[in-house]
N, C-alpha and C. Protein backbone atom coordinates (compact mmCIF):
# COMPACT_ATOMS: atom_id res chain seq x y z
N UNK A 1 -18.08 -9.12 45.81
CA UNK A 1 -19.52 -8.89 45.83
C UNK A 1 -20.12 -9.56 44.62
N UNK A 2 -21.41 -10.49 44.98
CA UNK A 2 -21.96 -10.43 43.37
C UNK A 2 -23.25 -10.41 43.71
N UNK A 3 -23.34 -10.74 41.99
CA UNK A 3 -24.53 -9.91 41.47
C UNK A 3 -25.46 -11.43 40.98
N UNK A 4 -26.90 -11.10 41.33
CA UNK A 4 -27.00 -12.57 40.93
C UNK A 4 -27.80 -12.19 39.93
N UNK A 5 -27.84 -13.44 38.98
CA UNK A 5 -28.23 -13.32 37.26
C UNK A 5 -27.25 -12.36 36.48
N UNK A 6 -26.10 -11.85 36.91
CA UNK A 6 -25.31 -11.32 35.77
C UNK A 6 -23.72 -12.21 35.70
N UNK A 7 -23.47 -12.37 34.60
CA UNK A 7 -22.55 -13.08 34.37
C UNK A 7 -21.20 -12.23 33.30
N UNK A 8 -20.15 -12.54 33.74
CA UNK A 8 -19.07 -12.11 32.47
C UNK A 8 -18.75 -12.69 31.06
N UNK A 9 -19.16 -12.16 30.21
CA UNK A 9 -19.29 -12.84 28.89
C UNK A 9 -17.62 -11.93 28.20
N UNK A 10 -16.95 -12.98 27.76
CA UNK A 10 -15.81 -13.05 27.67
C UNK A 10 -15.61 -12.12 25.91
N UNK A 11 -14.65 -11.49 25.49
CA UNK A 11 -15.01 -10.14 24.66
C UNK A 11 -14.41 -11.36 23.25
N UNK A 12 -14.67 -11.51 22.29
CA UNK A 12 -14.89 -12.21 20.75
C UNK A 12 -13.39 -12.46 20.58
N UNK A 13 -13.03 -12.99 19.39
CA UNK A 13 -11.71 -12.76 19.00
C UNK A 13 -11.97 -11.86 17.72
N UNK A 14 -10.30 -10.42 18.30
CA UNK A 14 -10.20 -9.72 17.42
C UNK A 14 -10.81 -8.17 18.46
N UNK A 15 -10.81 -8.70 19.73
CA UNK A 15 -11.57 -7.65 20.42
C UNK A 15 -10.37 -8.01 21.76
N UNK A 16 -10.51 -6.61 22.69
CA UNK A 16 -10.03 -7.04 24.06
C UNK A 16 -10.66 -5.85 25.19
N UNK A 17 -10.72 -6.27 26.58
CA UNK A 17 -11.30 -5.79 27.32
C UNK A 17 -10.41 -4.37 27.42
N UNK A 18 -10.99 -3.33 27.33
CA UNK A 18 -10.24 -1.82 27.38
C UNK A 18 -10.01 -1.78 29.17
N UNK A 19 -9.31 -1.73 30.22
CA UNK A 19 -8.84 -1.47 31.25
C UNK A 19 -8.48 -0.04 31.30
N UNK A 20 -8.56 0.95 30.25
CA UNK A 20 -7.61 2.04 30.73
C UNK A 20 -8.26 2.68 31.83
N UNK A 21 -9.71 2.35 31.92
CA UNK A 21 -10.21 3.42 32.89
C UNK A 21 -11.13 2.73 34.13
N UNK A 22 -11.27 2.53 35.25
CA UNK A 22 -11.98 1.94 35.67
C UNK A 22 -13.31 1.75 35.63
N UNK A 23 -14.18 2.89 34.61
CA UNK A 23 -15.48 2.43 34.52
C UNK A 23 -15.53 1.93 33.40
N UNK A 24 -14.60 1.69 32.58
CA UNK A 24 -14.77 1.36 31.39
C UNK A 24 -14.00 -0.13 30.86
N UNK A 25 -15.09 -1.25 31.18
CA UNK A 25 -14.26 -2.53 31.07
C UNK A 25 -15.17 -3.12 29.91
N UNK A 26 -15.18 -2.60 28.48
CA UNK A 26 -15.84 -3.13 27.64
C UNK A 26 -15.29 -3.74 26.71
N UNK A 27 -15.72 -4.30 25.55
CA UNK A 27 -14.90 -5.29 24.24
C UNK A 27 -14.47 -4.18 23.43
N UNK A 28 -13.43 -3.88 22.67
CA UNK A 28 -13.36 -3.05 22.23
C UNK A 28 -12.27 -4.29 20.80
N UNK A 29 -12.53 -3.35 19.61
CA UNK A 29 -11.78 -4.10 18.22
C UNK A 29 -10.28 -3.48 18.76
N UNK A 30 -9.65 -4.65 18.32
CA UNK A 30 -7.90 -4.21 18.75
C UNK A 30 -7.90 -3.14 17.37
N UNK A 31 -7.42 -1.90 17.99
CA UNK A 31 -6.46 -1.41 16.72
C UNK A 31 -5.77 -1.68 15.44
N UNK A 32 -6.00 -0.93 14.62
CA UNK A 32 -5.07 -1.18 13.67
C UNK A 32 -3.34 -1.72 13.57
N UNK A 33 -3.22 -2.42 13.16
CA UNK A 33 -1.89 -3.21 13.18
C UNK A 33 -1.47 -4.40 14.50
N UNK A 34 -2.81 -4.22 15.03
CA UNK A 34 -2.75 -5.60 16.11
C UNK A 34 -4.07 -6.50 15.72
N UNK A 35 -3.99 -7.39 16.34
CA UNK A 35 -4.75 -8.45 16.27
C UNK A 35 -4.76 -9.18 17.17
N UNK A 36 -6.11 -9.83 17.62
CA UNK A 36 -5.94 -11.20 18.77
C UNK A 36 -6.92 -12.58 18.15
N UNK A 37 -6.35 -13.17 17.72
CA UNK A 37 -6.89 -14.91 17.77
C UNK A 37 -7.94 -15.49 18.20
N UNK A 38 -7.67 -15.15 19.84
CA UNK A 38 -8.12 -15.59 20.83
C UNK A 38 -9.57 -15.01 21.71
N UNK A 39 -10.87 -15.70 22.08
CA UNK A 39 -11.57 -14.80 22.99
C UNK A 39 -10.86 -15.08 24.34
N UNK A 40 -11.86 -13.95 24.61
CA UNK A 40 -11.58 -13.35 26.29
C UNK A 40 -10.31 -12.86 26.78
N UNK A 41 -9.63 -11.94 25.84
CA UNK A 41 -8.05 -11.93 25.71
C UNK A 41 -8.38 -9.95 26.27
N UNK A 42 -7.20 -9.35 27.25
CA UNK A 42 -7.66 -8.13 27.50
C UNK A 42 -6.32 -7.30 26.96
N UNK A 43 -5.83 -8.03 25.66
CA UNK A 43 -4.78 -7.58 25.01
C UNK A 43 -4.67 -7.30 23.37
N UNK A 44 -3.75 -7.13 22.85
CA UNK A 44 -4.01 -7.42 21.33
C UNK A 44 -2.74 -7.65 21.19
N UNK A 45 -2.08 -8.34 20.16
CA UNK A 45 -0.50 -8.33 19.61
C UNK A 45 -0.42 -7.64 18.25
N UNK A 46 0.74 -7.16 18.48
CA UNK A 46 1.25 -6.58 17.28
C UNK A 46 1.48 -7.02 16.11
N UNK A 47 1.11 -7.13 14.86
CA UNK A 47 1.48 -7.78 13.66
C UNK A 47 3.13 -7.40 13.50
N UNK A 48 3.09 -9.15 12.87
CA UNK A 48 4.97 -8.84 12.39
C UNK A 48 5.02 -7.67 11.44
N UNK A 49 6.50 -7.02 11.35
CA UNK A 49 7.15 -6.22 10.40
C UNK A 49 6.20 -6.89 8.71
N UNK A 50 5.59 -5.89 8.14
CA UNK A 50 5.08 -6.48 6.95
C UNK A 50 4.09 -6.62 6.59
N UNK A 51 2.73 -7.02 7.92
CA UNK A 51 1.74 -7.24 7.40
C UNK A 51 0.92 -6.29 8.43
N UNK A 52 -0.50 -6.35 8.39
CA UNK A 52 -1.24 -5.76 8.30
C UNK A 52 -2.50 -6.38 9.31
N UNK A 53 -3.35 -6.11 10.13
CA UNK A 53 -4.67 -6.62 10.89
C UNK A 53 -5.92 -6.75 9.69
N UNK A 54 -5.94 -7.65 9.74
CA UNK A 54 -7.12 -7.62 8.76
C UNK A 54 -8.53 -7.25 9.19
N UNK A 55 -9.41 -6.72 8.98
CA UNK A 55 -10.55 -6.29 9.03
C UNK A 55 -11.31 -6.68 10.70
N UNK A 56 -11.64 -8.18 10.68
CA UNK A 56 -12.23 -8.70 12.31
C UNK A 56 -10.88 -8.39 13.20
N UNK A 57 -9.40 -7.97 13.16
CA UNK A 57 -8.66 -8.10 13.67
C UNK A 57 -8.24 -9.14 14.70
N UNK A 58 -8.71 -10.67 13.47
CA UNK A 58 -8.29 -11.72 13.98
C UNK A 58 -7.24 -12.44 13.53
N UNK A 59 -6.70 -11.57 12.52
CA UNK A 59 -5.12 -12.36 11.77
C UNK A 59 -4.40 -10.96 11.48
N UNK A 60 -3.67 -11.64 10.96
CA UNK A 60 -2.44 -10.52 10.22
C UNK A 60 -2.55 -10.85 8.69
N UNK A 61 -2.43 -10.16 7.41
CA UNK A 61 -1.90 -10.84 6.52
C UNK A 61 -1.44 -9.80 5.56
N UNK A 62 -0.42 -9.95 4.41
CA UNK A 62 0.47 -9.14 3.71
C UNK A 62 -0.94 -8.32 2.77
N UNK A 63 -0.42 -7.34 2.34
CA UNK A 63 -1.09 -6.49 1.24
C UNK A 63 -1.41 -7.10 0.11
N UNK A 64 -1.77 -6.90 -0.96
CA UNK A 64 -2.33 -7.39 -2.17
C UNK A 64 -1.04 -6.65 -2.98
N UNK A 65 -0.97 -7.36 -3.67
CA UNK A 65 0.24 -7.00 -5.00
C UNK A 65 -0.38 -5.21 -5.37
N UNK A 66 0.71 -4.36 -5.49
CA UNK A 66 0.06 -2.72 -6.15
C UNK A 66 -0.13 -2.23 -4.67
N UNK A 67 0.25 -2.81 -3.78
CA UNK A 67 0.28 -1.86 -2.32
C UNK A 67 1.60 -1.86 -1.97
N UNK A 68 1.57 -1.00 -0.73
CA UNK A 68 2.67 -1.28 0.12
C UNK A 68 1.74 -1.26 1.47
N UNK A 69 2.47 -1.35 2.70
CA UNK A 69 2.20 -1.21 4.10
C UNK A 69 2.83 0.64 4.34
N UNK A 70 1.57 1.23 5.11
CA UNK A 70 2.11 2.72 5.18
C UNK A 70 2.33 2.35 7.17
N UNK A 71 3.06 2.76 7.77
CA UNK A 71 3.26 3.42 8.99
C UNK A 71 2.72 1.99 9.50
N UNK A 72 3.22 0.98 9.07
CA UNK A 72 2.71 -0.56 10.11
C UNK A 72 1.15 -0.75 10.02
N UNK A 73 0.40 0.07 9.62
CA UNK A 73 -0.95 0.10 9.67
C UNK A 73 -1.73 -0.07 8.67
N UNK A 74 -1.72 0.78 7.80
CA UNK A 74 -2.64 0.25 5.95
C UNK A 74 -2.10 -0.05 5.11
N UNK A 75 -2.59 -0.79 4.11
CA UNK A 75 -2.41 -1.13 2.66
C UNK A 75 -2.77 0.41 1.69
N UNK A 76 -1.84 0.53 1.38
CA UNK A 76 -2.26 1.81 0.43
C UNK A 76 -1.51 1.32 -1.20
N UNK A 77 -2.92 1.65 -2.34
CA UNK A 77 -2.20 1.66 -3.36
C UNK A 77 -1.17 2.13 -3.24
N UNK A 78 0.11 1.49 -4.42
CA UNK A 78 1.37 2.35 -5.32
C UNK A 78 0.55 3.59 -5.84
N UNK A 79 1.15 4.61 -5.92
CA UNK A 79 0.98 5.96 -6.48
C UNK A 79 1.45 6.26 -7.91
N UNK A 80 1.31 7.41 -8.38
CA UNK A 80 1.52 7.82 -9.85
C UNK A 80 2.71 7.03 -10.04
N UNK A 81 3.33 6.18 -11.45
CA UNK A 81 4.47 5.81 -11.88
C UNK A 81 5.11 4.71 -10.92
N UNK A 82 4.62 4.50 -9.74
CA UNK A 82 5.28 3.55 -9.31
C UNK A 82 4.43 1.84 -9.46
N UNK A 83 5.42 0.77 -8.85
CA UNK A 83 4.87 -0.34 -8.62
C UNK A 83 5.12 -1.01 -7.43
N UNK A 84 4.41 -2.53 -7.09
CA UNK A 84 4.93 -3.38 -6.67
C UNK A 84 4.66 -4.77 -6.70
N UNK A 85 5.41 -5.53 -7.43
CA UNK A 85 4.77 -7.04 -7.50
C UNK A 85 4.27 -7.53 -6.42
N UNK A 86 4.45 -7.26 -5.13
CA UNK A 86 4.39 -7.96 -3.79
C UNK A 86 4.04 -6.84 -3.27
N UNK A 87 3.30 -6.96 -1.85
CA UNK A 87 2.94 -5.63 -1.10
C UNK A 87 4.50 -5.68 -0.41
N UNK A 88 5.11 -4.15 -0.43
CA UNK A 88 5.81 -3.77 0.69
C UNK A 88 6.34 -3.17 1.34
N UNK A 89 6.82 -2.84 2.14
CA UNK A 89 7.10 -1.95 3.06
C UNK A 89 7.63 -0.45 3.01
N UNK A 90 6.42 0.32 3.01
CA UNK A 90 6.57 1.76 2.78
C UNK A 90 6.73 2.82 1.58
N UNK A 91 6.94 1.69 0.87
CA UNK A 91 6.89 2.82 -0.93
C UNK A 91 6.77 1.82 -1.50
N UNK A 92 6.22 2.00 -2.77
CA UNK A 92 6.69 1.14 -3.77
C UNK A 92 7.72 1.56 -4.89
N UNK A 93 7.90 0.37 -5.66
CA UNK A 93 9.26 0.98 -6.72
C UNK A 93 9.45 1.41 -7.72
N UNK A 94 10.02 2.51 -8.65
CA UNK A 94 9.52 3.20 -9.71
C UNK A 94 9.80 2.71 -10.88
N UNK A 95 8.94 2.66 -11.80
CA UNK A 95 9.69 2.19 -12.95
C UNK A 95 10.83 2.54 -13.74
N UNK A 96 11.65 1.56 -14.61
CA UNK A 96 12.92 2.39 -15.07
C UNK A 96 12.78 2.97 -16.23
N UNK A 97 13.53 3.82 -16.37
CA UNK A 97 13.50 4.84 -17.75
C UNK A 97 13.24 3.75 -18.60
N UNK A 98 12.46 3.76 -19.70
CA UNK A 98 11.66 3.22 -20.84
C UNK A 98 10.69 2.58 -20.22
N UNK A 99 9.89 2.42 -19.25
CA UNK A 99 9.05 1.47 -18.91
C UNK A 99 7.85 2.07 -18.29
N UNK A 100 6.81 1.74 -18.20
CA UNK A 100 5.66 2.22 -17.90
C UNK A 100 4.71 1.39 -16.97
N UNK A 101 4.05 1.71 -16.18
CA UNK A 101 3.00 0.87 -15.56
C UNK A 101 1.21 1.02 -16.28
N UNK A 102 0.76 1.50 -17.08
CA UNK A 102 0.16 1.51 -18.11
C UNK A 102 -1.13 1.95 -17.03
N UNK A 103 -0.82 2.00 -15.36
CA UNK A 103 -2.29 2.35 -14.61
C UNK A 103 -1.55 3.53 -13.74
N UNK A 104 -2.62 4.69 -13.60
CA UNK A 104 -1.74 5.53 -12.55
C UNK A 104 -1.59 5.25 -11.07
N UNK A 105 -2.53 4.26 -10.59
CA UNK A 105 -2.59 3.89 -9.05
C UNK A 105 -2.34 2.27 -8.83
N UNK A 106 -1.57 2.00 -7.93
CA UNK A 106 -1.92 0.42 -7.79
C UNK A 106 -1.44 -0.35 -9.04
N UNK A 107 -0.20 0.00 -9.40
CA UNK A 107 0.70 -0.75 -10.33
C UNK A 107 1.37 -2.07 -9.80
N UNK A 108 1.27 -2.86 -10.93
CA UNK A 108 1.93 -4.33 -9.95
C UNK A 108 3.06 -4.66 -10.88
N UNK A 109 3.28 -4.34 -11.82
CA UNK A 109 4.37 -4.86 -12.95
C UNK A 109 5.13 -3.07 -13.76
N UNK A 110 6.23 -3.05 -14.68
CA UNK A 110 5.88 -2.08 -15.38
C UNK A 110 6.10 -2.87 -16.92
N UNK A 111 5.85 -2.43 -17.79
CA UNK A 111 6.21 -2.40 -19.37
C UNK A 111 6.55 -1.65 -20.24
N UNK A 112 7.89 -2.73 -20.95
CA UNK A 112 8.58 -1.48 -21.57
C UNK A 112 7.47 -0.90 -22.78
N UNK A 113 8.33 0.61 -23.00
CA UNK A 113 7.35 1.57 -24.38
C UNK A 113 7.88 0.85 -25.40
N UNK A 114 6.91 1.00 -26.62
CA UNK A 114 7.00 0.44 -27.95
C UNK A 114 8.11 1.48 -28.81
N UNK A 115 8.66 1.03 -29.51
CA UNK A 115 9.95 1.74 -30.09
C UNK A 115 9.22 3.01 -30.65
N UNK A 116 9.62 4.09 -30.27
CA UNK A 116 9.77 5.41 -30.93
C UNK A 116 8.70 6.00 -29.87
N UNK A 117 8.78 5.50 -28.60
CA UNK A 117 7.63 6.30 -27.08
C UNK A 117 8.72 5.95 -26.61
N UNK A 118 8.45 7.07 -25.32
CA UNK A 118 8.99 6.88 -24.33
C UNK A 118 8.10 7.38 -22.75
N UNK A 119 8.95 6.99 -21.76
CA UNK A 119 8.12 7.89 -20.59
C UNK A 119 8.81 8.82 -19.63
N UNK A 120 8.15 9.59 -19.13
CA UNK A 120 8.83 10.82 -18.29
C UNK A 120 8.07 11.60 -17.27
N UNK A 121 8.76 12.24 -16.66
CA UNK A 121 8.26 13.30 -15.63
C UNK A 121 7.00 12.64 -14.90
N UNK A 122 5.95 13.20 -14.65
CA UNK A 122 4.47 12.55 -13.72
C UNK A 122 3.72 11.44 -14.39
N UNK A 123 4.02 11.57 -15.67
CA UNK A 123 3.11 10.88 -16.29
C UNK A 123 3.68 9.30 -16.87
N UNK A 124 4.64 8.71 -15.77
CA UNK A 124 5.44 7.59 -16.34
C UNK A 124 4.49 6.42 -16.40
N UNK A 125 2.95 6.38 -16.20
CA UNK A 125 2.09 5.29 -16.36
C UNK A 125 1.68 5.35 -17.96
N UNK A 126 2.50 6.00 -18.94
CA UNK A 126 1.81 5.95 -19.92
C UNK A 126 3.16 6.30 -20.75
N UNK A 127 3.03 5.62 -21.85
CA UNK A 127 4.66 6.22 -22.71
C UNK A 127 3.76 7.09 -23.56
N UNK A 128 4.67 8.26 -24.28
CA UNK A 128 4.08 8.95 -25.09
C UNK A 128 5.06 9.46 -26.27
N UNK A 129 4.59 9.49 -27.30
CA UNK A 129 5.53 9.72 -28.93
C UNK A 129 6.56 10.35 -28.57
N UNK A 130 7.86 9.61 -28.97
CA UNK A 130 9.01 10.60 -28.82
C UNK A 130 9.01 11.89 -29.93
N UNK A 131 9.09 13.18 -29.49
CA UNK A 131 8.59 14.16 -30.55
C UNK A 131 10.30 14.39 -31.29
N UNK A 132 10.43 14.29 -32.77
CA UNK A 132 11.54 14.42 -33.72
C UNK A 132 11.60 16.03 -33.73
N UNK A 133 12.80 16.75 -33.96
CA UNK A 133 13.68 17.70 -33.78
C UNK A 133 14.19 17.84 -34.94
N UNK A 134 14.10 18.38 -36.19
CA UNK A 134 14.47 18.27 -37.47
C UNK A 134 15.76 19.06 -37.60
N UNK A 135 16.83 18.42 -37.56
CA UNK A 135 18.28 18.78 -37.52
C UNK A 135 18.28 20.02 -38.85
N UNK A 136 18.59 20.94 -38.04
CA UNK A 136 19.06 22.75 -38.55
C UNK A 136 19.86 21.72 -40.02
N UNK A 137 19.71 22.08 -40.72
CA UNK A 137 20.47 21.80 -42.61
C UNK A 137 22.01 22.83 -42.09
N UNK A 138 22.73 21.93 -42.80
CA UNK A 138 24.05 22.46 -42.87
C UNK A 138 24.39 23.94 -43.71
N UNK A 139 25.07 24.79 -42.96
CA UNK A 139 25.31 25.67 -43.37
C UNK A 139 25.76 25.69 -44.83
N UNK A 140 26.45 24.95 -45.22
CA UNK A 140 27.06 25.00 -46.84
C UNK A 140 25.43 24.32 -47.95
N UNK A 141 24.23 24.06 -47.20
CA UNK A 141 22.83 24.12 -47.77
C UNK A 141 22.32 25.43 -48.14
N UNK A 142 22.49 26.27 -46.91
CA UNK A 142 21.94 27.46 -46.58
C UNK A 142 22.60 28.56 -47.62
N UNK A 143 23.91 28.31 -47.70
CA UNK A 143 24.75 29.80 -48.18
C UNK A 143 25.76 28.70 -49.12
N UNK A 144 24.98 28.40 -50.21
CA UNK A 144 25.84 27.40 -50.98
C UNK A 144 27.43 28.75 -51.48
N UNK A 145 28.36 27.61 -51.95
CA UNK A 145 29.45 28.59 -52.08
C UNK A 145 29.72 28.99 -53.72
């Protein structure tokens, strides 16, 4: 049957025709972690292992250094104490004992503490004074003979 003066205008790239329902054949943005290239496409593809749909969901591309990829789908800063030079996949990596990431979110490097700091427990984005312990004096001080 047609319709005269209406025409099918083909859905953008980064969009695809939704089929799930029969009244509903509109452009819709592909989902998160897919993408399509192409107009008039009534599909989307999946981004490789790694990266991410970018915004028009017309490419794929890796995270920004201080992310990782969460669940195939977002870029999420590194969290307290951690890093990552490269965005990647699912955590990022913690710094090692003496070393610090000097930011609490979205660390991309760490650096070591300056002699006599160190870092620990939640707060490994920051070294802090190693506190001195003044060694107990020897008993033969105390109770000379």
């Amino acid at each position: 049957m047609s319709h005269p003066g209406l025409h099918c205008v083909p859905c953008a790239a980064g969009k695809f025709v939704n089929t799930s329902t029969a009244e509903s054949r509109l452009c819709e943005s592909c989902p998160l972690g897919t993408y399509q290239p192409f107009e008039g496409s009534g599909y989307c593809k999946t981004c490789p292992v790694g990266l991410i749909s970018v915004e028009n969901r017309q490419t794929c591309s890796f995270c920004n250094p201080g992310r990782f990829v969460q669940h195939l789908r977002n870029c999420v800063q590194c969290p307290v104490a951690t890093y990552a030079p490269a965005a990647l996949m699912d955590a990022c990596m913690e710094c090692a004992a003496g070393y610090y990431t000097g930011v609490p979110l979205g660390a991309t490097s760490c650096t070591a503490c300056d002699p006599g700091f160190a870092n620990g427990g939640v707060t490994k984005f920051v070294c802090s004074e190693c506190k001195v312990t003044p060694s107990p004096k020897p008993l033969n001080e105390i109770y000379p003979s």
